[in-house]
Protein backbone atom coordinates (compact mmCIF):
# COMPACT_ATOMS: atom_id res chain seq x y z
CA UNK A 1 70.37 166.31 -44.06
CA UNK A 2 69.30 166.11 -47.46
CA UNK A 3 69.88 169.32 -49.97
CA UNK A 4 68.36 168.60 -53.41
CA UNK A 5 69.36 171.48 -55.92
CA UNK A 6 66.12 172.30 -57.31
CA UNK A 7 67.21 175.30 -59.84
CA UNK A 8 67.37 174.64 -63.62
CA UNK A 9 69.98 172.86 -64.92
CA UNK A 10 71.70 176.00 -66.67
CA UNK A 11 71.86 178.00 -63.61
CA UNK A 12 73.37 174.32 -61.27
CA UNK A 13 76.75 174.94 -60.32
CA UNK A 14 78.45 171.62 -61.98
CA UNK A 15 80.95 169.93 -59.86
CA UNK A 16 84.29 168.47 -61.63
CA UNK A 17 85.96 165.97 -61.07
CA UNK A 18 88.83 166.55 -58.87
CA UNK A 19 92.25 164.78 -59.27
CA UNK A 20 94.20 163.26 -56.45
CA UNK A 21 97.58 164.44 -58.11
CA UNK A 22 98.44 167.96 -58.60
CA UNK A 23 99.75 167.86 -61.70
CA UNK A 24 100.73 171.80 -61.85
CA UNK A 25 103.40 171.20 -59.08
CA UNK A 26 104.67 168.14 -60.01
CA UNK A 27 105.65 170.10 -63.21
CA UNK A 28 107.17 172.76 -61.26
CA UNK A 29 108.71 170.35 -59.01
CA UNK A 30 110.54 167.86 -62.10
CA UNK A 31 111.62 171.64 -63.89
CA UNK A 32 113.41 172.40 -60.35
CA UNK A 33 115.23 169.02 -60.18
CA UNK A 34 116.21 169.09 -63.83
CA UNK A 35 117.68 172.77 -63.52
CA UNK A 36 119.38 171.41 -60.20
CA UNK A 37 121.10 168.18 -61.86
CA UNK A 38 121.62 170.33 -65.28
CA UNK A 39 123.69 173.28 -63.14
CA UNK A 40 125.26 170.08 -60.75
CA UNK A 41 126.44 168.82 -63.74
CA UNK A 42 127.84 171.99 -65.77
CA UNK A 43 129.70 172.90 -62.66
CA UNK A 44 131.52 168.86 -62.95
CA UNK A 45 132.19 169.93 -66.34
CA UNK A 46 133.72 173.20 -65.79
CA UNK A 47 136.05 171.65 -63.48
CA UNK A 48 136.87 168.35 -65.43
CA UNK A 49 137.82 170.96 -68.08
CA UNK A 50 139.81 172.90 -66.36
CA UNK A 51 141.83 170.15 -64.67
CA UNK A 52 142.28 168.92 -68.03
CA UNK A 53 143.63 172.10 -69.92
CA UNK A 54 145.94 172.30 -66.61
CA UNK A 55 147.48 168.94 -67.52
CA UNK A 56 147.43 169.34 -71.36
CA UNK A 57 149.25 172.60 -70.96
CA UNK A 58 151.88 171.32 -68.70
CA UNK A 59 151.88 168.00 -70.98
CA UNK A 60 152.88 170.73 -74.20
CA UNK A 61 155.35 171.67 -71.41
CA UNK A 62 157.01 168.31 -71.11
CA UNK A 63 156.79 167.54 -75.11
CA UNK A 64 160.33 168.30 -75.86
CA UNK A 65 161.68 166.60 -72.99
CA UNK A 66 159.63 163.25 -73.88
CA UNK A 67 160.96 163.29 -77.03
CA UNK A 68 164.40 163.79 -75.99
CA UNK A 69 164.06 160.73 -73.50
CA UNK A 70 162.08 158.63 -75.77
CA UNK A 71 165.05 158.96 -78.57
CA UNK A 72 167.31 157.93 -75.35
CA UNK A 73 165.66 154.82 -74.68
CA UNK A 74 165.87 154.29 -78.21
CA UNK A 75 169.47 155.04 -78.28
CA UNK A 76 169.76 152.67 -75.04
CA UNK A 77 167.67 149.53 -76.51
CA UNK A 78 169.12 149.54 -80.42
CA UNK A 79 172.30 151.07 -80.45
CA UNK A 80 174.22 150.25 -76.54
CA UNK A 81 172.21 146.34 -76.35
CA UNK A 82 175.82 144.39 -77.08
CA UNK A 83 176.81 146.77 -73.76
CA UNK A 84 173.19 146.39 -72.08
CA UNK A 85 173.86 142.52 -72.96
CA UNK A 86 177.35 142.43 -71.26
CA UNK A 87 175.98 144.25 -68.25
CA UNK A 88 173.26 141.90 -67.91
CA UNK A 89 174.67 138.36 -67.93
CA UNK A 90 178.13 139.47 -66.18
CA UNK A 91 177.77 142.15 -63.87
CA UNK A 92 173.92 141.80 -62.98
CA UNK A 93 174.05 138.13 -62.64
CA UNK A 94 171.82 136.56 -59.84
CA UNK A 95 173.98 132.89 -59.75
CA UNK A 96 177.75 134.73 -58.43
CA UNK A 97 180.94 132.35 -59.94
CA UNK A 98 182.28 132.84 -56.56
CA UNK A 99 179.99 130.48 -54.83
CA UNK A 100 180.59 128.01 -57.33
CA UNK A 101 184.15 128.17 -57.11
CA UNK A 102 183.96 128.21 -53.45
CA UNK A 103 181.99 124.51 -53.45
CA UNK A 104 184.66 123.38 -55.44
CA UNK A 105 187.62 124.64 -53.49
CA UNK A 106 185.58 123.14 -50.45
CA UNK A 107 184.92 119.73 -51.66
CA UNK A 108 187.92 118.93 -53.65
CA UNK A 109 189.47 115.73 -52.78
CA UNK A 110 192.54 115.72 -50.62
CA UNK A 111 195.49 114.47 -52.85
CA UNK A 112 193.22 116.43 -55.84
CA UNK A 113 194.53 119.78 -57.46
CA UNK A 114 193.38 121.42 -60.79
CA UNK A 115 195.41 121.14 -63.64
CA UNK A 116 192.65 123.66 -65.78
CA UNK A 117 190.01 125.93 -64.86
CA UNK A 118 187.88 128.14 -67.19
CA UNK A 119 184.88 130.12 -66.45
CA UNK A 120 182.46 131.27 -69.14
CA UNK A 121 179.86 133.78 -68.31
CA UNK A 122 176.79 134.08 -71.10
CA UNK A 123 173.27 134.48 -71.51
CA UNK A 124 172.65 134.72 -67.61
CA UNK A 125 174.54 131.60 -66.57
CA UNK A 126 177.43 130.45 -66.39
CA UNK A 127 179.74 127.52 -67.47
CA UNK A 128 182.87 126.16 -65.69
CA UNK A 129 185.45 123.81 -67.31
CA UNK A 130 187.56 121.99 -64.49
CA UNK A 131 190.21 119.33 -65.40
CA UNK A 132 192.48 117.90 -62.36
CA UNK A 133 194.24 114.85 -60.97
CA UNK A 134 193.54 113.20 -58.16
CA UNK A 135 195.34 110.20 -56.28
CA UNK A 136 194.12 107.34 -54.32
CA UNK A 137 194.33 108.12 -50.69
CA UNK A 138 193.13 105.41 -48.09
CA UNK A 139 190.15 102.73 -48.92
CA UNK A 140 188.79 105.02 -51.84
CA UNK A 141 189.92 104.88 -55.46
CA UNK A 142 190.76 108.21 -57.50
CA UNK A 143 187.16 107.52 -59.33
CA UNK A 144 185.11 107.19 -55.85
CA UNK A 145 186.82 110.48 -54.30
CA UNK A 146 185.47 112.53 -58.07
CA UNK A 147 182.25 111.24 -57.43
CA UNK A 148 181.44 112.12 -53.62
CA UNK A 149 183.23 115.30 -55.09
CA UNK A 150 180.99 116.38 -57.93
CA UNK A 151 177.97 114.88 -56.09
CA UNK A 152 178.35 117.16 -53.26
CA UNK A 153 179.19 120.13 -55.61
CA UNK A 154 175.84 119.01 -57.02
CA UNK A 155 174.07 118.99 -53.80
CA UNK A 156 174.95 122.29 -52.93
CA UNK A 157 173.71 123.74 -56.17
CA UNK A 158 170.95 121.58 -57.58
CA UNK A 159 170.26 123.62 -60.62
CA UNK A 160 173.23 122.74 -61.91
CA UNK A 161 174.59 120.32 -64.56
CA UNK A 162 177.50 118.19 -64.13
CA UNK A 163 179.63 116.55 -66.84
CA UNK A 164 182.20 114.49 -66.45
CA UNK A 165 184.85 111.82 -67.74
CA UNK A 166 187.59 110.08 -65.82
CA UNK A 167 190.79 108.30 -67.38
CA UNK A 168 194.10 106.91 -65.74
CA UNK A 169 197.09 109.59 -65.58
CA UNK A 170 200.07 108.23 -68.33
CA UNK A 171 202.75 109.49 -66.15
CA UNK A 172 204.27 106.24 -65.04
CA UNK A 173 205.33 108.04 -62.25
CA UNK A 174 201.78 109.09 -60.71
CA UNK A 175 199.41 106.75 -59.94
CA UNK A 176 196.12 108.64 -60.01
CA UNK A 177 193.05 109.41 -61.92
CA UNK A 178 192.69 112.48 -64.50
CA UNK A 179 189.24 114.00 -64.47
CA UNK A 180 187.48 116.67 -66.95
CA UNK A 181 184.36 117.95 -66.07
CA UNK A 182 181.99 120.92 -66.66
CA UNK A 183 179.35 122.90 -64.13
CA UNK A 184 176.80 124.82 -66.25
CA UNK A 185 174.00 126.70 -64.33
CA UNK A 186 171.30 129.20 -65.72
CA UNK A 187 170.58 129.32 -68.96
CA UNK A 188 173.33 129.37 -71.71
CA UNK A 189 173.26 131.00 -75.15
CA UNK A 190 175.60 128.73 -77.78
């Protein structure tokens, strides 16, 4: 069916266009979400600030004690570091002396003794001054038994450094080999 309007055009009812959004409650819908998100977020705030005047008044709590400890350390680092120093490279040492003096009293030659010993502790490791004598003893010479001596000293500690010199004794009497040597391991401070 076909309805023409066939009044005037003043009295014609006018038809407007009508809009597939609705704009009114998509205004009223954005206004909820931001007063959601704007109260979400005042409520993070309130608590954030109370947390934090919690820890800032327990922090004013604390001051004097941080101060006291902080003029400790300070004590500890400037005026005790010749004790700090001592404790460090003698007492706290990771490389022990005794292991070092047990590879020697292990390995030392048979007709060998030490005539010196001296043990030097400093700037965490450590320095040992050995002198002896050994004497010939079977197919090996004083010199070859000092060598298989410091090399398996050496072998048991491989980070060390071995110095050595050899000379004949004087003593007409003894027939054997003088030897001075020094161990040093770690690292030392002259």
């Amino acid at each position: 069916m076909i309805t023409i309007n066939l009044l005037p055009e003043e009295y014609r009812e006018v038809k407007r266009p009508t809009s597939s959004l609705p704009y009114f409650s998509l205004a009223i819908l954005a206004g909820a979400l931001f007063l959601l998100l704007t109260l979400f977020f005042y409520a993070d705030y309130l608590k954030a600030r109370r947390a934090y005047n919690s820890v800032y008044a327990e922090w004013v709590q604390f001051g004097p004690q941080m101060r006291q400890l902080k003029e400790l350390e300070k004590m500890v680092e400037v005026d005790m570091k010749a004790e700090k120093d001592f404790l460090v490279t003698t007492v706290l040492n990771t490389d022990p002396v005794t292991r070092v003096l047990q590879a020697v009293s292990d390995h030392l030659p048979p007709h060998g003794w030490l005539t010196e010993l001296k043990i030097e502790r400093a700037g965490g490791g450590g320095k040992l001054n050995m002198q002896g004598i050994v004497l010939s003893a079977g197919a090996k010479t004083g010199i070859e038994q000092i060598e298989s001596f410091f090399q398996e000293v050496k072998t048991k500690f491989p980070k060390t450094d071995v110095t050595l010199t050899t000379s004949k004794v004087k003593d007409p009497k003894t027939a054997g080999t003088s030897f001075s040597a020094t161990i040093t391991w770690g690292e030392i401070k002259s």
